[in-house]
Protein backbone atom coordinates (compact mmCIF):
# COMPACT_ATOMS: atom_id res chain seq x y z
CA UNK A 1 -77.64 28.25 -33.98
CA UNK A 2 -76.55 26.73 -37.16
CA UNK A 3 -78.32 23.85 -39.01
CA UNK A 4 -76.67 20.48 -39.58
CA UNK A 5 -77.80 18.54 -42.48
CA UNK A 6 -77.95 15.48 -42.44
CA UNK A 7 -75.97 15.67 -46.00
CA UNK A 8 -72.59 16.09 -44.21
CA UNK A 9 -72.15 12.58 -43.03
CA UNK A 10 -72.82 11.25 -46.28
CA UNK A 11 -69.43 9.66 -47.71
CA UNK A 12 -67.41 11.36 -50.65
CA UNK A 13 -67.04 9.51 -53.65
CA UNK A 14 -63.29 8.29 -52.54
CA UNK A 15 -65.05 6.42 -49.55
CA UNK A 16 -66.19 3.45 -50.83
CA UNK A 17 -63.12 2.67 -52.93
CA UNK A 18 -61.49 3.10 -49.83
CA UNK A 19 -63.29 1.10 -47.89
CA UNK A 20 -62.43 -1.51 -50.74
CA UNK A 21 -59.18 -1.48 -50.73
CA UNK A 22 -59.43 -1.86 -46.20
CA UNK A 23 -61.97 -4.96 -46.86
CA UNK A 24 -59.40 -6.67 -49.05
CA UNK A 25 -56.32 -6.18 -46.88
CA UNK A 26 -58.40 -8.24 -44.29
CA UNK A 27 -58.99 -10.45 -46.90
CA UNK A 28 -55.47 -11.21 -47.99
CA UNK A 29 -54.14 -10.59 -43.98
CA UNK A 30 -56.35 -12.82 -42.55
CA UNK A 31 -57.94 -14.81 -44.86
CA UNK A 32 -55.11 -15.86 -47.28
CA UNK A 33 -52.16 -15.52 -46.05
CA UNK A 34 -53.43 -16.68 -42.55
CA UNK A 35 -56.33 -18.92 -43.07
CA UNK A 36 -55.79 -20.24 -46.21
CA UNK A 37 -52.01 -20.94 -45.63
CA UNK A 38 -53.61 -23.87 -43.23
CA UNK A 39 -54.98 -25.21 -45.63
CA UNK A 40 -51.77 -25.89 -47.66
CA UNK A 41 -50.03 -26.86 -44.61
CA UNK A 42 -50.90 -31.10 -44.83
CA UNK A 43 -50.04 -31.02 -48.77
CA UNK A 44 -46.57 -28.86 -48.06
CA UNK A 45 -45.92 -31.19 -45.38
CA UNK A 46 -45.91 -34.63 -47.42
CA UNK A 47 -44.29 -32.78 -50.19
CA UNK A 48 -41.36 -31.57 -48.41
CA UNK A 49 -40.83 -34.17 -46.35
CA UNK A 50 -41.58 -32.28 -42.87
CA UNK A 51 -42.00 -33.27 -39.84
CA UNK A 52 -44.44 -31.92 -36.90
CA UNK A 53 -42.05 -29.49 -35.70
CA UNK A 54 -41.16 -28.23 -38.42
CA UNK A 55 -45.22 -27.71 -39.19
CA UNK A 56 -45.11 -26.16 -35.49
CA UNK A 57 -42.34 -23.49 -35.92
CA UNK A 58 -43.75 -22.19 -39.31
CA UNK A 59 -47.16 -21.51 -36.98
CA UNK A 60 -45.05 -20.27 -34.50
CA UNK A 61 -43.08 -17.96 -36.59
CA UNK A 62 -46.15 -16.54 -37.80
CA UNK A 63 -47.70 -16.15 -34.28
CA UNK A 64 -44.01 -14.09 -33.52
CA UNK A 65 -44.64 -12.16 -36.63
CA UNK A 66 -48.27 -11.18 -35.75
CA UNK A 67 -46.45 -10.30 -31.89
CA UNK A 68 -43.61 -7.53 -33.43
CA UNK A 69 -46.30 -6.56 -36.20
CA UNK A 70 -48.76 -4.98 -33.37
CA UNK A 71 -45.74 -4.11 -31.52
CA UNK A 72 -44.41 -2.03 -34.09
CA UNK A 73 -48.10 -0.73 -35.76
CA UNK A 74 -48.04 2.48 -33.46
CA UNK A 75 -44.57 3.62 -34.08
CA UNK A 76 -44.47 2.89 -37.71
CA UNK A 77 -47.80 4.35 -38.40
CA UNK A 78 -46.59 7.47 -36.70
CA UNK A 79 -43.79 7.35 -38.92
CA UNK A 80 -45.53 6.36 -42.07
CA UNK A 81 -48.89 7.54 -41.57
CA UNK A 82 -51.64 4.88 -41.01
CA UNK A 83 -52.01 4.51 -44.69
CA UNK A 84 -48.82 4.24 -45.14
CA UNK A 85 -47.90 1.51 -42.95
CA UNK A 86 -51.67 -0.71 -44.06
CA UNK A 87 -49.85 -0.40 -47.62
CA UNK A 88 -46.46 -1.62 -46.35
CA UNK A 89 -48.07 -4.37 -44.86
CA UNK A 90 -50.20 -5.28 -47.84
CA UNK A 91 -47.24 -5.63 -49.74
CA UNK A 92 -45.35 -7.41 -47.00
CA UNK A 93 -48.92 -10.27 -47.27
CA UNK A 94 -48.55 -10.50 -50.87
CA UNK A 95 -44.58 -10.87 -50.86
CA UNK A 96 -44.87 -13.33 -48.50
CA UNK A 97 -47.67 -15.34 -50.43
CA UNK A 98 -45.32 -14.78 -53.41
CA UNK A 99 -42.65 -16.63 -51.54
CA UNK A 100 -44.66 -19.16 -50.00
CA UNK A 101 -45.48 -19.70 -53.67
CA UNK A 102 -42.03 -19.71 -55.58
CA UNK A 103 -39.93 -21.63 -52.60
CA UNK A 104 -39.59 -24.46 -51.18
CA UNK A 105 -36.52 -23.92 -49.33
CA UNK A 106 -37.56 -24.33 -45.51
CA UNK A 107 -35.48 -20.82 -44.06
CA UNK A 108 -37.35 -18.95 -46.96
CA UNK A 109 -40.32 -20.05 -46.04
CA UNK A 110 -39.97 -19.42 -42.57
CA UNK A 111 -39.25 -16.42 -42.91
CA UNK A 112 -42.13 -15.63 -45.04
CA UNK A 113 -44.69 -16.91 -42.52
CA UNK A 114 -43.08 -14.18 -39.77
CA UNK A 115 -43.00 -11.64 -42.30
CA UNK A 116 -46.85 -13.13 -43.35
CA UNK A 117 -47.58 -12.65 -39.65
CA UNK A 118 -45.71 -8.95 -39.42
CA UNK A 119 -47.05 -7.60 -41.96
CA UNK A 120 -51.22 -9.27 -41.60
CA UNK A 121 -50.76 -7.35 -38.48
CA UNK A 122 -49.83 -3.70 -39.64
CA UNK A 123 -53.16 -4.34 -42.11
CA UNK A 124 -54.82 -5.79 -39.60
CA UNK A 125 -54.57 -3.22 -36.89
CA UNK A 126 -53.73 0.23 -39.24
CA UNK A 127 -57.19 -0.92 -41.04
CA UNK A 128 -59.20 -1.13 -37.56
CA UNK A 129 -58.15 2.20 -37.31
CA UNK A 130 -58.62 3.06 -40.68
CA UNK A 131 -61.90 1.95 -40.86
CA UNK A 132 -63.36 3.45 -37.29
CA UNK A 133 -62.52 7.07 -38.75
CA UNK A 134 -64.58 6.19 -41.53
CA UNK A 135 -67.27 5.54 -39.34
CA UNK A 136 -67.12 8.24 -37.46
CA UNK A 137 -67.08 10.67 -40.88
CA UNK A 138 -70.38 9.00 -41.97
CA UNK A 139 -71.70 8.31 -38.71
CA UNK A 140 -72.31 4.43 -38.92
CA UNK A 141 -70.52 1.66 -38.28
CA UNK A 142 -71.04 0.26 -41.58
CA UNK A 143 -67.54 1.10 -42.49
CA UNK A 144 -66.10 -1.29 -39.92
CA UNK A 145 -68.73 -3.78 -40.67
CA UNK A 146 -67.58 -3.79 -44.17
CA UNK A 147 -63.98 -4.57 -43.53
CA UNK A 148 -64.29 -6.84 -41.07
CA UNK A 149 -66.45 -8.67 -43.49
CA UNK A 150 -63.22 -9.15 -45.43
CA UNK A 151 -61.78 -11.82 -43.36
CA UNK A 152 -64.58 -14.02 -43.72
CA UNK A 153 -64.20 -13.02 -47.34
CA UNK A 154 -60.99 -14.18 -47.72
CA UNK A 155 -61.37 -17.58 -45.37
CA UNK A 156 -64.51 -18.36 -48.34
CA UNK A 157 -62.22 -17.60 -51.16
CA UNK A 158 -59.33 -20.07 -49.44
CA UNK A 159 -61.71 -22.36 -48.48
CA UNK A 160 -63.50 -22.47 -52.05
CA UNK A 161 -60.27 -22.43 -53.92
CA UNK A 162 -57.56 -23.92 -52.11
CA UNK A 163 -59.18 -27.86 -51.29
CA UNK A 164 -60.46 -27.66 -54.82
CA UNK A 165 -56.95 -27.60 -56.57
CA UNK A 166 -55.32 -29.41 -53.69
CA UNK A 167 -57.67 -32.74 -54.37
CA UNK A 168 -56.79 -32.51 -57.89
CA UNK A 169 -53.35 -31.52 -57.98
CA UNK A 170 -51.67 -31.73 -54.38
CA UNK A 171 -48.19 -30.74 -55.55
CA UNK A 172 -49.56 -27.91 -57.25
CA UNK A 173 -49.77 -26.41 -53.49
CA UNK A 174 -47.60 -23.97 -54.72
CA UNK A 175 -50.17 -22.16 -56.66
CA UNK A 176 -52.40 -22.24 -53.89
CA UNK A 177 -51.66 -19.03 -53.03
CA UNK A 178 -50.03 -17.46 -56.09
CA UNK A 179 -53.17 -16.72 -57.54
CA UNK A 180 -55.38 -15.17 -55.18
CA UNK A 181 -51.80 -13.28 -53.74
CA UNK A 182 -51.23 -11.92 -57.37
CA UNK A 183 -54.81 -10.55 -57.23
CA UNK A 184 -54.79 -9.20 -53.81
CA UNK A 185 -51.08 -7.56 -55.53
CA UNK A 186 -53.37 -5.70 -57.32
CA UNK A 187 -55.34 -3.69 -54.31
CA UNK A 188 -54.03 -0.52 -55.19
């Protein structure tokens, strides 16, 4: 009978950067470009003169885009890879925060919140899986822990930033997301 040690579960030096890069594309899926988009929403609304259905179609675009993104995770990751396809979608969430941030053109921004909604959900669901092999490789479920954690990451970091600027500056809502989008560019 051979010996396991308990020295094989422990996680290669790639792991935790890993893992780092999984916890902040539930940080910028969820948290930013889901969660902290709300916040924005009241300070968009006065500024471009819309009116509650409008509001309601950009949420339900997004809900439509979160719909085809887990529709489309399984195929795409097969043709992309998992990786692959939680990359696309990061940079789909951080193009879409980049347009939320340069346009205020209501088509281009509706189409930003389904593509915001598309893409959160290839992260969202190509991480999960991500992140569960990872567990199983070092045998704990801290892995999953840890990007789950990145959500409620990114809802602190909207929540800190976003009301802050907005009760300052409430037509800088623009910028609301441009700078925590432009760092979450940077994942990679």
């Amino acid at each position: 009978m051979i010996a396991t040690s308990p020295i094989r579960n422990a996680p290669r030096p790639g792991r935790p950067w890993q893992l780092a890069r999984l916890t902040l594309g539930a940080t910028t899926a969820l948290g930013l470009a889901r969660f902290a988009y709300g916040l924005l929403v009241p300070a968009m609304r006065t500024d471009l003169g819309w009116n509650l259905a409008q509001v309601g179609a950009m949420t339900t675009a997004n809900g439509i885009g979160y719909l085809v993104g887990a529709l489309l995770t399984a195929p795409l990751a097969r043709l992309l890879t998992s990786t692959g396809t939680f990359r696309w979608g990061m940079v789909g969430c951080v193009g879409a925060l980049g347009i939320t941030a340069v346009s205020s053109s209501y088509p281009a921004l509706l189409a930003a919140r389904l593509a915001a909604g598309a893409a959160g959900s290839l992260v969202l669901v190509t991480g999960s899986g991500i992140a569960s092999r990872l567990a199983t490789a070092v045998g704990s479920a801290t892995p999953i822990g840890v990007y789950v954690a990145g959500s409620g990451a990114g809802i602190v970091l909207g929540g800190d930033t976003v009301p802050s600027l907005l009760d300052r500056h409430p037509e800088r809502w623009p910028t609301g997301l441009a700078r925590p989008g432009a760092g979450c560019g940077s994942w990679r």
